[in-house]
PDB file of N, CA and C in Angstrom:
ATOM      1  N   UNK A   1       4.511  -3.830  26.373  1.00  0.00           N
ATOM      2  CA  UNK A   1       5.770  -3.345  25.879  1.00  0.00           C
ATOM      3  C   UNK A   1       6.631  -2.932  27.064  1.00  0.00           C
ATOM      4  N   UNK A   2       7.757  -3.166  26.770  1.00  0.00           N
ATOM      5  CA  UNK A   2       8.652  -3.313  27.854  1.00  0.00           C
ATOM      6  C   UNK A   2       9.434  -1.395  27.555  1.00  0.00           C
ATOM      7  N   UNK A   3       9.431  -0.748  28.437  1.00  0.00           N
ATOM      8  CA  UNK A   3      10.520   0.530  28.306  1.00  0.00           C
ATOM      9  C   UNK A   3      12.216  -0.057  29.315  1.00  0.00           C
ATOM     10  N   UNK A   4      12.607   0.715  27.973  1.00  0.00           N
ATOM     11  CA  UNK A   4      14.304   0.829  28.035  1.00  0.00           C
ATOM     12  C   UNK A   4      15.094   1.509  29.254  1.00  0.00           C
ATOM     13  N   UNK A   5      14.412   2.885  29.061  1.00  0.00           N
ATOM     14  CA  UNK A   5      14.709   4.342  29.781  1.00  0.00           C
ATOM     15  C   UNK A   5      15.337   5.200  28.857  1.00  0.00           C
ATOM     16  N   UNK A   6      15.915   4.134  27.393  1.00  0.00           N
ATOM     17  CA  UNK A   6      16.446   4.904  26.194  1.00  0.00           C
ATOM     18  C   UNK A   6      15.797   6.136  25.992  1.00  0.00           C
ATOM     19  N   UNK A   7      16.378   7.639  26.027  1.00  0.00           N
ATOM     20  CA  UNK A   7      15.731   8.517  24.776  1.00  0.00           C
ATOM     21  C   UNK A   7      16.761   8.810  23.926  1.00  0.00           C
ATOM     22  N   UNK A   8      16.421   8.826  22.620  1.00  0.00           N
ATOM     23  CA  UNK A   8      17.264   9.289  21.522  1.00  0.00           C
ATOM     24  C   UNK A   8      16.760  10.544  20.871  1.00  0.00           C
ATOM     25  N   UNK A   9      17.400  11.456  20.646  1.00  0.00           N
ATOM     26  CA  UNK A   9      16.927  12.678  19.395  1.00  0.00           C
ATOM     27  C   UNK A   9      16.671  12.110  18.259  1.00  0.00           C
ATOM     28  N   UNK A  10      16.004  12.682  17.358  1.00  0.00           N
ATOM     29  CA  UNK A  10      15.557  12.356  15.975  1.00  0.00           C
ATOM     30  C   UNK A  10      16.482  13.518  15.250  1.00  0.00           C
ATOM     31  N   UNK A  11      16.918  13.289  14.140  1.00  0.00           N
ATOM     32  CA  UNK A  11      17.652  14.526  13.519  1.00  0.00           C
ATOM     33  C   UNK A  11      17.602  14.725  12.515  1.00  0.00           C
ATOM     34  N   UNK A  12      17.453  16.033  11.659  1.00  0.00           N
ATOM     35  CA  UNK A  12      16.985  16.792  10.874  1.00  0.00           C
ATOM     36  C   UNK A  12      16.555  15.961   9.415  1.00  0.00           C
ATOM     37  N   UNK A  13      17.384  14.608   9.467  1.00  0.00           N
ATOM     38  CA  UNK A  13      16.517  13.832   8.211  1.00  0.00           C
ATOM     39  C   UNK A  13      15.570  12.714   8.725  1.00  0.00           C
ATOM     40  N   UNK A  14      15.021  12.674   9.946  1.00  0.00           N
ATOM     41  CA  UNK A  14      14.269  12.232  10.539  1.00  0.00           C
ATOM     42  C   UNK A  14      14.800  10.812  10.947  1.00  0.00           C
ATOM     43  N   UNK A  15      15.779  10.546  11.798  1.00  0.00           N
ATOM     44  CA  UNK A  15      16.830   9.446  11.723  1.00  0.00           C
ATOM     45  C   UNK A  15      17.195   9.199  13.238  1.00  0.00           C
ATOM     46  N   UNK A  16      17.273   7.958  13.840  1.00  0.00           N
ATOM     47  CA  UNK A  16      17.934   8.163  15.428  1.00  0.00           C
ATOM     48  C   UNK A  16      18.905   6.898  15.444  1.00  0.00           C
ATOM     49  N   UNK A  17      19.379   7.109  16.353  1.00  0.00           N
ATOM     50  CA  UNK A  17      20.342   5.616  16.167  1.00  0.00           C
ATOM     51  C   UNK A  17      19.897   4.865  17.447  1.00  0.00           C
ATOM     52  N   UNK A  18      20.250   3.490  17.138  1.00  0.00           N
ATOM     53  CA  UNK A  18      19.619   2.304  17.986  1.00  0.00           C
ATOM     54  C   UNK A  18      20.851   2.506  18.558  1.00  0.00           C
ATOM     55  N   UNK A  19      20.487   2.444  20.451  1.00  0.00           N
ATOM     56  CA  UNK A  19      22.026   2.216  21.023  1.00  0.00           C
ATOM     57  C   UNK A  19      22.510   1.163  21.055  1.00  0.00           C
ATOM     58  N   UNK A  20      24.181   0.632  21.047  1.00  0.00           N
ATOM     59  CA  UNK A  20      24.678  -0.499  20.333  1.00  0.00           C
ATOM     60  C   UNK A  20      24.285  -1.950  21.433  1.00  0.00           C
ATOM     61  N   UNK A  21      23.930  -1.202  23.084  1.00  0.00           N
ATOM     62  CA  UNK A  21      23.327  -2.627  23.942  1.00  0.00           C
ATOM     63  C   UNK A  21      22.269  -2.739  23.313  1.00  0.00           C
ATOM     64  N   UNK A  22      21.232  -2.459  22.466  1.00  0.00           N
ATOM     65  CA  UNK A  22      19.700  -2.834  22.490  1.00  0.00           C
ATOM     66  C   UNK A  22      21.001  -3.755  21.211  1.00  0.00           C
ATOM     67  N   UNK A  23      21.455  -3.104  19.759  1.00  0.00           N
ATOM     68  CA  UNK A  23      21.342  -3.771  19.217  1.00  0.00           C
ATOM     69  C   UNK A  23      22.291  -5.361  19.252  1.00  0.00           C
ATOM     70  N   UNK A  24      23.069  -5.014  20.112  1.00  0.00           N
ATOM     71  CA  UNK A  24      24.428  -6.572  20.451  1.00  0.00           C
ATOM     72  C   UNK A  24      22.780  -7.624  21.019  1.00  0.00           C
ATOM     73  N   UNK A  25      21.983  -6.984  21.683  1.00  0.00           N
ATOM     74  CA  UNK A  25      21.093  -7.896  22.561  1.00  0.00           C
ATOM     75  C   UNK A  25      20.343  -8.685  21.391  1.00  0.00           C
ATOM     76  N   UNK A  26      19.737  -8.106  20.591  1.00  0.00           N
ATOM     77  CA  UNK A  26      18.869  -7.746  19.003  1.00  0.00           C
ATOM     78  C   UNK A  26      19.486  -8.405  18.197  1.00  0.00           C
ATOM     79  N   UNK A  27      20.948  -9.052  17.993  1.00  0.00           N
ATOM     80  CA  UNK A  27      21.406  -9.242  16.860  1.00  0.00           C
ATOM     81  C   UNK A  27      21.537  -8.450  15.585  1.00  0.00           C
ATOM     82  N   UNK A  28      21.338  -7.164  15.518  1.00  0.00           N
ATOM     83  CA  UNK A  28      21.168  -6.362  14.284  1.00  0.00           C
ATOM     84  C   UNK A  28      22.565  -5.719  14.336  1.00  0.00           C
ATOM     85  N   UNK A  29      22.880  -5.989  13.121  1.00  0.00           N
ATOM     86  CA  UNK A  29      24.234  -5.536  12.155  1.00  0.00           C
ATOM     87  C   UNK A  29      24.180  -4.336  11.580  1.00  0.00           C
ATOM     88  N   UNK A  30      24.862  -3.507  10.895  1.00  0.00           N
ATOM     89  CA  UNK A  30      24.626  -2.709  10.781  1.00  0.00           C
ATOM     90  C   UNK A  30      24.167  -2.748   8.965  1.00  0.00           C
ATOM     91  N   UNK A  31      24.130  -3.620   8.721  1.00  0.00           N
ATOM     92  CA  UNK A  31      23.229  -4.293   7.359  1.00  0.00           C
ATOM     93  C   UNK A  31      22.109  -4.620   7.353  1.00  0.00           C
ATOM     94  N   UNK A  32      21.715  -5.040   8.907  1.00  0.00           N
ATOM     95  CA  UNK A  32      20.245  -6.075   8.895  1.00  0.00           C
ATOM     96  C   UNK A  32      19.197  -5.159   8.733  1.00  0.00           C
ATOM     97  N   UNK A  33      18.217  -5.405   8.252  1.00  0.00           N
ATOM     98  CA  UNK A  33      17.100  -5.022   7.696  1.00  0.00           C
ATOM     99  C   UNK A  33      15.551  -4.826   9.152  1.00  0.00           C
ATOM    100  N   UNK A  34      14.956  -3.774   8.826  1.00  0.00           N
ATOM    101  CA  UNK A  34      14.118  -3.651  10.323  1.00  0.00           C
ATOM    102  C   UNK A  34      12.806  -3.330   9.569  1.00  0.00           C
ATOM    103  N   UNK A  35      12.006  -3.998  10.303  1.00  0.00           N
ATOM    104  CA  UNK A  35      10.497  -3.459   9.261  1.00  0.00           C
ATOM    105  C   UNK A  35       9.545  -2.328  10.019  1.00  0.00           C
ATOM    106  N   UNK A  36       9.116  -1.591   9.859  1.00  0.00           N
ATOM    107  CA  UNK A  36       8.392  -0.638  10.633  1.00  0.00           C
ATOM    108  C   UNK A  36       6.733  -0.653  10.313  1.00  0.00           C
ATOM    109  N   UNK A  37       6.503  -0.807  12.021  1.00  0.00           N
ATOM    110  CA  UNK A  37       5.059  -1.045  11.872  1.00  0.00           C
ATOM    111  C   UNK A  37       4.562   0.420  12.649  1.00  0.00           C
ATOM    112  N   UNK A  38       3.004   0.725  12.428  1.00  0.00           N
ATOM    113  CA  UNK A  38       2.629   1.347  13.342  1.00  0.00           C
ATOM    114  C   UNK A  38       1.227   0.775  14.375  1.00  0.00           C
ATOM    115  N   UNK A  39       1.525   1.400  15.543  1.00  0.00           N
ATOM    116  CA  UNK A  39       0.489   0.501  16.280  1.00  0.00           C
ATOM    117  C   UNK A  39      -0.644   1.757  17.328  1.00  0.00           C
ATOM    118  N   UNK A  40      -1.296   2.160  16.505  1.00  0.00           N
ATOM    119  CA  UNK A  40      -2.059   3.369  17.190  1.00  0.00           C
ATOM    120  C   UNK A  40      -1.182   4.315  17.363  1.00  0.00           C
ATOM    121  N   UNK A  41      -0.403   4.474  18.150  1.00  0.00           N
ATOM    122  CA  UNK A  41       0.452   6.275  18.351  1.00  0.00           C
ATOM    123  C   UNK A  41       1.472   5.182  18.359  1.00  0.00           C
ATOM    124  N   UNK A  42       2.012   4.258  18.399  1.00  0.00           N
ATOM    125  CA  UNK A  42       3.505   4.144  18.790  1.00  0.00           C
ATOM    126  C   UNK A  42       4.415   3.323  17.100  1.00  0.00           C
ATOM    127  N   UNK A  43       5.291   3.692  17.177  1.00  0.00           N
ATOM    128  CA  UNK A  43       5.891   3.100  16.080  1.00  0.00           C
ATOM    129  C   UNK A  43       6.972   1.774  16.452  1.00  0.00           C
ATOM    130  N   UNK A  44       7.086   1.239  16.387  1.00  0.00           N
ATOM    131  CA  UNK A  44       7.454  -0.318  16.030  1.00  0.00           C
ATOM    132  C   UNK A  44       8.512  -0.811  15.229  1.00  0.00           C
ATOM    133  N   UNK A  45       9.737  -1.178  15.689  1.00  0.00           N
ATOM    134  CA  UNK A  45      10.509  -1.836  14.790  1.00  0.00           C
ATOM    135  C   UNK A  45      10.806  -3.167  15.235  1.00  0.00           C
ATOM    136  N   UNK A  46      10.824  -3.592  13.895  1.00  0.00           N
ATOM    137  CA  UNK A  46      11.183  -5.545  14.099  1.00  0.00           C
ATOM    138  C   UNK A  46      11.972  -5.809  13.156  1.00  0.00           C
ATOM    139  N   UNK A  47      13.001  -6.871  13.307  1.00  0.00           N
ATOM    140  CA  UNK A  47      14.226  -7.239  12.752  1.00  0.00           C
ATOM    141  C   UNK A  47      13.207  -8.190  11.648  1.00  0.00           C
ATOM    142  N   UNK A  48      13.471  -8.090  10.182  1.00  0.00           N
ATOM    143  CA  UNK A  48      13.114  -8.155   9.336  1.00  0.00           C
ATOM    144  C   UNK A  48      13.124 -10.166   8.507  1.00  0.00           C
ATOM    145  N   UNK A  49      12.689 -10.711   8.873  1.00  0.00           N
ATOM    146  CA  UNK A  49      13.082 -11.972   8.582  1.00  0.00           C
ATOM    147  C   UNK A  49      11.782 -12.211   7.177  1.00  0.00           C
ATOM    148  N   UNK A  50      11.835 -12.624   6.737  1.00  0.00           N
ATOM    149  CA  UNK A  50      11.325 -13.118   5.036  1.00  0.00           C
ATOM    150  C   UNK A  50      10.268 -14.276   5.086  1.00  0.00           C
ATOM    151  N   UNK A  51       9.272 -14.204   4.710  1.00  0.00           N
ATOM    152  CA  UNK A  51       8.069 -15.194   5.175  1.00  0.00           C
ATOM    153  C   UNK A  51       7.345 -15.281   3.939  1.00  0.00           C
ATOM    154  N   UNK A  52       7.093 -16.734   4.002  1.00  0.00           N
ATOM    155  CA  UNK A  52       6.475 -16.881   2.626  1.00  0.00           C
ATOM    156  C   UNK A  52       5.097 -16.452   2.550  1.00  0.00           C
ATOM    157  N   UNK A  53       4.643 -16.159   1.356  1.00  0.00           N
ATOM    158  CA  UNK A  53       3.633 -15.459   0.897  1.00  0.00           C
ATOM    159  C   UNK A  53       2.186 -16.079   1.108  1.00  0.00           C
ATOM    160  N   UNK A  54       2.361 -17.477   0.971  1.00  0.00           N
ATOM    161  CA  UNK A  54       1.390 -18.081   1.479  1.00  0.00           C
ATOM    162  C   UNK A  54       0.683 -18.352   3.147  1.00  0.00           C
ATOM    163  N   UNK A  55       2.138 -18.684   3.591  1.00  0.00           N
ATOM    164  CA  UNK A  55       1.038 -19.469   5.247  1.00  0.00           C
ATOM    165  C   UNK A  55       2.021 -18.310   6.214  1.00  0.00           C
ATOM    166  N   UNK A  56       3.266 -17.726   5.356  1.00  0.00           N
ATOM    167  CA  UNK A  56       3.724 -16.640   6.662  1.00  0.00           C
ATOM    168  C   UNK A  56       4.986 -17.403   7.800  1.00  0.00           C
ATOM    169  N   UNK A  57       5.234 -18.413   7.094  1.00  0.00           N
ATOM    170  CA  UNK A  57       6.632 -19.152   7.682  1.00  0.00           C
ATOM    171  C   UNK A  57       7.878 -18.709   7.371  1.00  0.00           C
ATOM    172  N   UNK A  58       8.812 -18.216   8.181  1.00  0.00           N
ATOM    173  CA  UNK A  58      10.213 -17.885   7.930  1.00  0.00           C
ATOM    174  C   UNK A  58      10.865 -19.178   7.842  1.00  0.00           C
ATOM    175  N   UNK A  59      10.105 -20.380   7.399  1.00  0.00           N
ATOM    176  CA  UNK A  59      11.149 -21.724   7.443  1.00  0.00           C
ATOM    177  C   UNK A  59      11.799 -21.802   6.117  1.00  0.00           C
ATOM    178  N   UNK A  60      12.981 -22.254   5.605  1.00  0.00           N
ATOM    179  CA  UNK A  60      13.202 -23.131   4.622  1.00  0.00           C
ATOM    180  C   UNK A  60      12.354 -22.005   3.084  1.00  0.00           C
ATOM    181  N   UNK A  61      12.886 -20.764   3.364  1.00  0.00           N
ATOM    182  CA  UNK A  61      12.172 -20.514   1.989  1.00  0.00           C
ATOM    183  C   UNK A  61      13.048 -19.532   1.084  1.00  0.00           C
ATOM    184  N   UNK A  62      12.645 -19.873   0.093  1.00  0.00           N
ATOM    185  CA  UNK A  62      12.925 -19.492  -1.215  1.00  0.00           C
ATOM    186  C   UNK A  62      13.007 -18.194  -2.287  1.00  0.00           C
ATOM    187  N   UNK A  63      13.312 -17.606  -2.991  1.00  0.00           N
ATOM    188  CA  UNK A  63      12.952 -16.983  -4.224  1.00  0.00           C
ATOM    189  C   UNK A  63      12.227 -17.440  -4.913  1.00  0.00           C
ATOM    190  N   UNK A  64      10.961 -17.256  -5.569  1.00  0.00           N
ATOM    191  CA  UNK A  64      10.597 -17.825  -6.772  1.00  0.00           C
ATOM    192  C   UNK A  64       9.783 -16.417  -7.601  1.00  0.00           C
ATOM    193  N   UNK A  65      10.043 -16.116  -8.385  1.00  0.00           N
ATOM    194  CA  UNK A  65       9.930 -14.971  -9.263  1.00  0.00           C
ATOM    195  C   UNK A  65       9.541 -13.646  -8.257  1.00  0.00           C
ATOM    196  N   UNK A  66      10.644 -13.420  -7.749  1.00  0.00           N
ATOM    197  CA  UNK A  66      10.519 -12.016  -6.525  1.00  0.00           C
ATOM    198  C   UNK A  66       9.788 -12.479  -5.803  1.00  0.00           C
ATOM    199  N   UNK A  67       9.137 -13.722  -5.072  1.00  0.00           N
ATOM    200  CA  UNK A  67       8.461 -13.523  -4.081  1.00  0.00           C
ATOM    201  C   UNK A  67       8.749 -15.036  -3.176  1.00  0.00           C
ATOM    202  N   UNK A  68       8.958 -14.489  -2.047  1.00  0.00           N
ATOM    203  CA  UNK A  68       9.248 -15.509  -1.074  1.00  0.00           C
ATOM    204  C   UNK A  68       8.115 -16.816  -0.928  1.00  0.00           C
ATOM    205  N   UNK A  69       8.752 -17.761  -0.712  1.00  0.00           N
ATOM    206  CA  UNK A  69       7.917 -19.343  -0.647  1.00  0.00           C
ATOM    207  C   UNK A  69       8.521 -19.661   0.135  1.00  0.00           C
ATOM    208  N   UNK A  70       7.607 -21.054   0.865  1.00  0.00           N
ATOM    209  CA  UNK A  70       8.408 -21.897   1.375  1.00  0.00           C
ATOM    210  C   UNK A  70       8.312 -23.401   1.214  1.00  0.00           C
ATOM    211  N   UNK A  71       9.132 -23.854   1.223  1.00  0.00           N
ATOM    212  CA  UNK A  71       9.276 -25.215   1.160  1.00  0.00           C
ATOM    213  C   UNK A  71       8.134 -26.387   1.121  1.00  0.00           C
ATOM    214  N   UNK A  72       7.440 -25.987   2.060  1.00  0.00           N
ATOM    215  CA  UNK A  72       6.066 -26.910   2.322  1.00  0.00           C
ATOM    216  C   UNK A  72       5.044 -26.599   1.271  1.00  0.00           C
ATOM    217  N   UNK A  73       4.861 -24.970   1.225  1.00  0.00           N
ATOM    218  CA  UNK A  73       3.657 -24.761   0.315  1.00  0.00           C
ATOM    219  C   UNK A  73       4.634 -25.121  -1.185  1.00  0.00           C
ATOM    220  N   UNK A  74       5.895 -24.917  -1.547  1.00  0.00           N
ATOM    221  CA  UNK A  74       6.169 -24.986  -3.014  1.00  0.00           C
ATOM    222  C   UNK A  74       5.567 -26.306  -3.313  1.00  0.00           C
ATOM    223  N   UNK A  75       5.906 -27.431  -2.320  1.00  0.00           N
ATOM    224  CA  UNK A  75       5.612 -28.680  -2.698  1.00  0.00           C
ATOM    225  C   UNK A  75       3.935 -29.227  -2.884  1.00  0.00           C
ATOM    226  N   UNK A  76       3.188 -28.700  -1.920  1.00  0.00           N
ATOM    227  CA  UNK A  76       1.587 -28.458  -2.125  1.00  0.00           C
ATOM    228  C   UNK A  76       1.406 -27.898  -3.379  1.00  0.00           C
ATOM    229  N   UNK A  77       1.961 -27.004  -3.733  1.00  0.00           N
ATOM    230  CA  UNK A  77       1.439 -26.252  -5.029  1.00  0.00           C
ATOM    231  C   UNK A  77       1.617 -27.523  -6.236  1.00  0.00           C
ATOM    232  N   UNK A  78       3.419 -27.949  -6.071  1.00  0.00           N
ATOM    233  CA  UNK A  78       3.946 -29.117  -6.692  1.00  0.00           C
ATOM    234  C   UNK A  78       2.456 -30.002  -6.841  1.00  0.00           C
ATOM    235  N   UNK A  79       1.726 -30.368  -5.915  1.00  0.00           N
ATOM    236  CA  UNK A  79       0.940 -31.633  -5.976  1.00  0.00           C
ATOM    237  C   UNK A  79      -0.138 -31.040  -6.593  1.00  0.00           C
ATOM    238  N   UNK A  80      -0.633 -29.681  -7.128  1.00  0.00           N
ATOM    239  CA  UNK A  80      -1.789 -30.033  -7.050  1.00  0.00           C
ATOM    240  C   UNK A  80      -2.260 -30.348  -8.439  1.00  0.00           C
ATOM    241  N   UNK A  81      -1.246 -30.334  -9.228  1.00  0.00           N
ATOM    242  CA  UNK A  81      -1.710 -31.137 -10.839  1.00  0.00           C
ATOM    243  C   UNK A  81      -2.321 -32.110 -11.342  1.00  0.00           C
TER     244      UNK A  81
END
């Protein structure tokens, strides 16, 4: 893991703000979605992209009753009748 030299305060609703060079670098909007992991003591954020449920590809995928697919497996599933 790479350090910034960033420190930010946390504040009273437990909240910090990303400074706006990490996020212009990051692509994150002030809409985009961040997923939070934890990794032994350190906490983790990653810009949130949608992966299908099966093999875990952000390619080409879908809605299908609330849950993300993608393209390749819809069509595998398609075949297996």
């Amino acid at each position: 893991m790479k350090s910034t030299g960033m420190v930010r305060p946390v504040d009273g609703l437990g909240r910090i703000v990303l400074p706006i060079e990490l996020r212009r670098v990051l692509d994150i909007d002030k809409d985009s979605a961040l997923e939070v992991y934890v990794d032994k003591d350190s906490i983790v954020l990653k810009k949130y992209q949608p992966a299908c449920i099966f093999c875990g590809s952000a390619e080409d995928i879908e809605q299908y009753q609330g849950r993300n697919i993608c393209r390749a497996c819809r069509e595998a599933i398609g075949n297996l009748k």
